[in-house]
N, C-alpha and C. Protein backbone atom coordinates (compact mmCIF):
# COMPACT_ATOMS: atom_id res chain seq x y z
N UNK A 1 65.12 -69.28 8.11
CA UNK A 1 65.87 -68.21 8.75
C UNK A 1 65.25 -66.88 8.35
N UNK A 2 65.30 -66.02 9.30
CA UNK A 2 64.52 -64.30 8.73
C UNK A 2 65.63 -63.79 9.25
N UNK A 3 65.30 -63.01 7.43
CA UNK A 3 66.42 -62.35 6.91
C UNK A 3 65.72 -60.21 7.66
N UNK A 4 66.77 -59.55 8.13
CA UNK A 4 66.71 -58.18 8.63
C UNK A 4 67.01 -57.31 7.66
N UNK A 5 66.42 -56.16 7.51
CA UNK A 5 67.16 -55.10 6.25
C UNK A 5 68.22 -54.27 7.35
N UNK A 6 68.30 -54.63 8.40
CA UNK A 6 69.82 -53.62 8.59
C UNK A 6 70.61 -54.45 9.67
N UNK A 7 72.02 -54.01 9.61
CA UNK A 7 73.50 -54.57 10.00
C UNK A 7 73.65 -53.95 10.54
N UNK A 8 74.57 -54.32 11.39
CA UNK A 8 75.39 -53.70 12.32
C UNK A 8 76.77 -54.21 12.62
N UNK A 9 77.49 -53.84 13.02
CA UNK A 9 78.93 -54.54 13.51
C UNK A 9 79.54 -53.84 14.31
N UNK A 10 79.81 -54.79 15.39
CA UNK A 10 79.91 -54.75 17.19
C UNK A 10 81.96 -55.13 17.15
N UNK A 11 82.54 -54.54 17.76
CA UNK A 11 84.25 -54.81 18.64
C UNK A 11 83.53 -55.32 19.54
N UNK A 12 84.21 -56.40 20.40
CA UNK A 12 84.30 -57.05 21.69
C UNK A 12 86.04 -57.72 21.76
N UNK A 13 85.96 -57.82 22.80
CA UNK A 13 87.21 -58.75 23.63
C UNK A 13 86.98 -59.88 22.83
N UNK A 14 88.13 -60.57 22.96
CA UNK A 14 89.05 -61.93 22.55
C UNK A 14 88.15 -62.82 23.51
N UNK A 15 88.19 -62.16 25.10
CA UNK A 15 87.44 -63.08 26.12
C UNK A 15 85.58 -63.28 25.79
N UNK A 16 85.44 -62.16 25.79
CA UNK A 16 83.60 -61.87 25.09
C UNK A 16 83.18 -63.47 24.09
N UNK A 17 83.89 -62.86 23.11
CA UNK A 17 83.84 -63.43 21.98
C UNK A 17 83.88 -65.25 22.36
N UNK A 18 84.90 -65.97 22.60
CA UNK A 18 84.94 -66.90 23.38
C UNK A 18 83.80 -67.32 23.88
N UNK A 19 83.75 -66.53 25.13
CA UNK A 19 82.56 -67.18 26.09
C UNK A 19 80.77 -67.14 25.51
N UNK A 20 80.95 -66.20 24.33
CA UNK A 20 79.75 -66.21 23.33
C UNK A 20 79.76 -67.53 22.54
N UNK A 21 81.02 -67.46 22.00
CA UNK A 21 80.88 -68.91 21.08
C UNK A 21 80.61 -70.17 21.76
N UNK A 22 81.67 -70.31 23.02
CA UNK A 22 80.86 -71.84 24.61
C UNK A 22 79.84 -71.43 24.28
N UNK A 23 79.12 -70.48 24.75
CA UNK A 23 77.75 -70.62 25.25
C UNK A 23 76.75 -71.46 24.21
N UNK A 24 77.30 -70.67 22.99
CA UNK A 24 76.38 -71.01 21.39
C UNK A 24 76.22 -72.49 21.00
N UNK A 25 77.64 -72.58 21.16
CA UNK A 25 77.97 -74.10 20.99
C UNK A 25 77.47 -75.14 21.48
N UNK A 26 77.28 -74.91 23.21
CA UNK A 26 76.62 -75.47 24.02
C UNK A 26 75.59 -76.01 24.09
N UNK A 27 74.76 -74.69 23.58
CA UNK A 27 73.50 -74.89 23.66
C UNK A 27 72.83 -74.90 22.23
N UNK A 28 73.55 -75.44 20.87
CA UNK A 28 73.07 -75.43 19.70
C UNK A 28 72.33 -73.81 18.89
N UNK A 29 72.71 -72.62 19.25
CA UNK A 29 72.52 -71.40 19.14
C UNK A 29 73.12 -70.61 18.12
N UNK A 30 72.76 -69.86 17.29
CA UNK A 30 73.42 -69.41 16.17
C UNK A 30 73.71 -67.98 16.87
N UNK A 31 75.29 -67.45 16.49
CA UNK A 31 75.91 -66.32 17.41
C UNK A 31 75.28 -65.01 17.00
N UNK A 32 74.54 -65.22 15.40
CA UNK A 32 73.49 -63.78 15.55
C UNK A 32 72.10 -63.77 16.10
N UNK A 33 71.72 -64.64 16.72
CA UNK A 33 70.23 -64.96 17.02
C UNK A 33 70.67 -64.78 18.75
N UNK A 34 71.99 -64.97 19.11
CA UNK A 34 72.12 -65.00 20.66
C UNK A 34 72.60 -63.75 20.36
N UNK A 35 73.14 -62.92 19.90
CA UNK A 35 72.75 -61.10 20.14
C UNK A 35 72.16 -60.53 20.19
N UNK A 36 71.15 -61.14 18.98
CA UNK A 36 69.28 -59.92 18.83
C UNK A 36 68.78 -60.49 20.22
N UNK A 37 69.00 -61.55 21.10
CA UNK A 37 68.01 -62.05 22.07
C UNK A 37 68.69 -60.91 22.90
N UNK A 38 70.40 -60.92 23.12
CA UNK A 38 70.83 -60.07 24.15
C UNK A 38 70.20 -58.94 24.03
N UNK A 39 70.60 -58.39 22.83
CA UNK A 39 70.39 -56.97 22.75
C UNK A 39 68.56 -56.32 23.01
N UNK A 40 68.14 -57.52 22.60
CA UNK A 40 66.44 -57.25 22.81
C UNK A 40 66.32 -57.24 24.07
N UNK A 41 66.59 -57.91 25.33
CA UNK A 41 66.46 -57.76 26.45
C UNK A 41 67.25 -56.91 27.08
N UNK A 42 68.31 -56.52 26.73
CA UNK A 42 68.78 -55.04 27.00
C UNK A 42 68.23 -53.95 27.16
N UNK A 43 67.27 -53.82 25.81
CA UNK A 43 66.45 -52.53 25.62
C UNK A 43 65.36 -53.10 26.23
N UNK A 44 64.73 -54.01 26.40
CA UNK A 44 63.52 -54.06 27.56
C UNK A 44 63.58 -53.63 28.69
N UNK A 45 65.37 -54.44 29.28
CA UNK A 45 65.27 -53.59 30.45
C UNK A 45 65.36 -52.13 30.89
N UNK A 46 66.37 -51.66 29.77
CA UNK A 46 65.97 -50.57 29.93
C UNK A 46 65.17 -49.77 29.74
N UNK A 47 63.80 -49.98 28.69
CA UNK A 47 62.62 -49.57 28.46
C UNK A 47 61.74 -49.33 30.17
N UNK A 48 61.94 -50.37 30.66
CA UNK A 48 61.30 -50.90 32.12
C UNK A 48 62.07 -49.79 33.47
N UNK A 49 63.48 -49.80 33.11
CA UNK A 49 63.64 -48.47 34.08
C UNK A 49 63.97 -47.12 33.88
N UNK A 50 63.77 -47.50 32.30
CA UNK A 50 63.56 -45.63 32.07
C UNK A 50 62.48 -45.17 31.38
N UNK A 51 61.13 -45.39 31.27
CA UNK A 51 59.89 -45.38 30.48
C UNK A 51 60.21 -45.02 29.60
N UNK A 52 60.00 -45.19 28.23
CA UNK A 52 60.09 -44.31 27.23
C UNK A 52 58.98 -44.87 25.78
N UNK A 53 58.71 -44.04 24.20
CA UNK A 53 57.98 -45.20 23.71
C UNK A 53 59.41 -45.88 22.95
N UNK A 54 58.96 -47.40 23.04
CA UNK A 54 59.84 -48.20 22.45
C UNK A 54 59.02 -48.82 21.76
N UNK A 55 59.79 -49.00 20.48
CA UNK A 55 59.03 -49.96 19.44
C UNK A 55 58.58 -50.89 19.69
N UNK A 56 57.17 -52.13 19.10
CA UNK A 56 57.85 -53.46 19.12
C UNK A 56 58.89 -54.27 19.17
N UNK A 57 59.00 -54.73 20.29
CA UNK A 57 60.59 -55.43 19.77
C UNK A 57 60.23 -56.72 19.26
N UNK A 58 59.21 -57.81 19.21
CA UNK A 58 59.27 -58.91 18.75
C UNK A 58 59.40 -59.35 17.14
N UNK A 59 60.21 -57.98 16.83
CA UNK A 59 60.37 -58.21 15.51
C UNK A 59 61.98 -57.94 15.62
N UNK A 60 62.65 -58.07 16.18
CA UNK A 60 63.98 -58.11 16.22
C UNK A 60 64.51 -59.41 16.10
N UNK A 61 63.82 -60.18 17.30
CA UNK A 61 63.99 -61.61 17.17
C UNK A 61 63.09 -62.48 16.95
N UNK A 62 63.51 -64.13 16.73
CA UNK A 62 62.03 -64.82 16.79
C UNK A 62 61.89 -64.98 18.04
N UNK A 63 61.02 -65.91 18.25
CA UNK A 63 60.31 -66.68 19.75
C UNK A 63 61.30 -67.75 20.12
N UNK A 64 62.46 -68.60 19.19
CA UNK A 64 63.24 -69.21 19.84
C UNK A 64 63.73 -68.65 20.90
N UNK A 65 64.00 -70.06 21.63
CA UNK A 65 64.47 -69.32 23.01
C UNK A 65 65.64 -69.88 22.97
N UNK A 66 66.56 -68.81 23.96
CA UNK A 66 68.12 -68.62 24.25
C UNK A 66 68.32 -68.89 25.61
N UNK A 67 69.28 -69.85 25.81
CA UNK A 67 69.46 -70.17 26.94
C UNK A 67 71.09 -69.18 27.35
């Protein structure tokens, strides 16, 4: 497992939360490794429609993939 030097902590819905944990469950997924994937493709996309410089991101997450 790779360990990050910084935290964060996210509020969501009762419903969010839920349909994060199905999904995790589902698909054998650990619920902080299916956020850095969200959140990494978040900022791609928005890297992609608003140019800007953005860091590397492949150091946020690994290469496992998230279904």
């Amino acid at each position: 497992m790779k360990k990050f030097n910084y935290q964060t902590c996210i509020r969501m819905s009762e419903t969010l939360k839920d349909e994060m944990t199905r999904i995790c469950d589902q698909n054998a997924i650990n619920e902080s490794d299916f956020m850095r994937h969200a959140i990494k493709e978040s900022i791609l996309n928005y890297s992609r429609a608003y140019p800007c410089s953005v860091a590397s991101l492949n150091q946020f997450t690994s290469r496992r993939a998230v279904a």
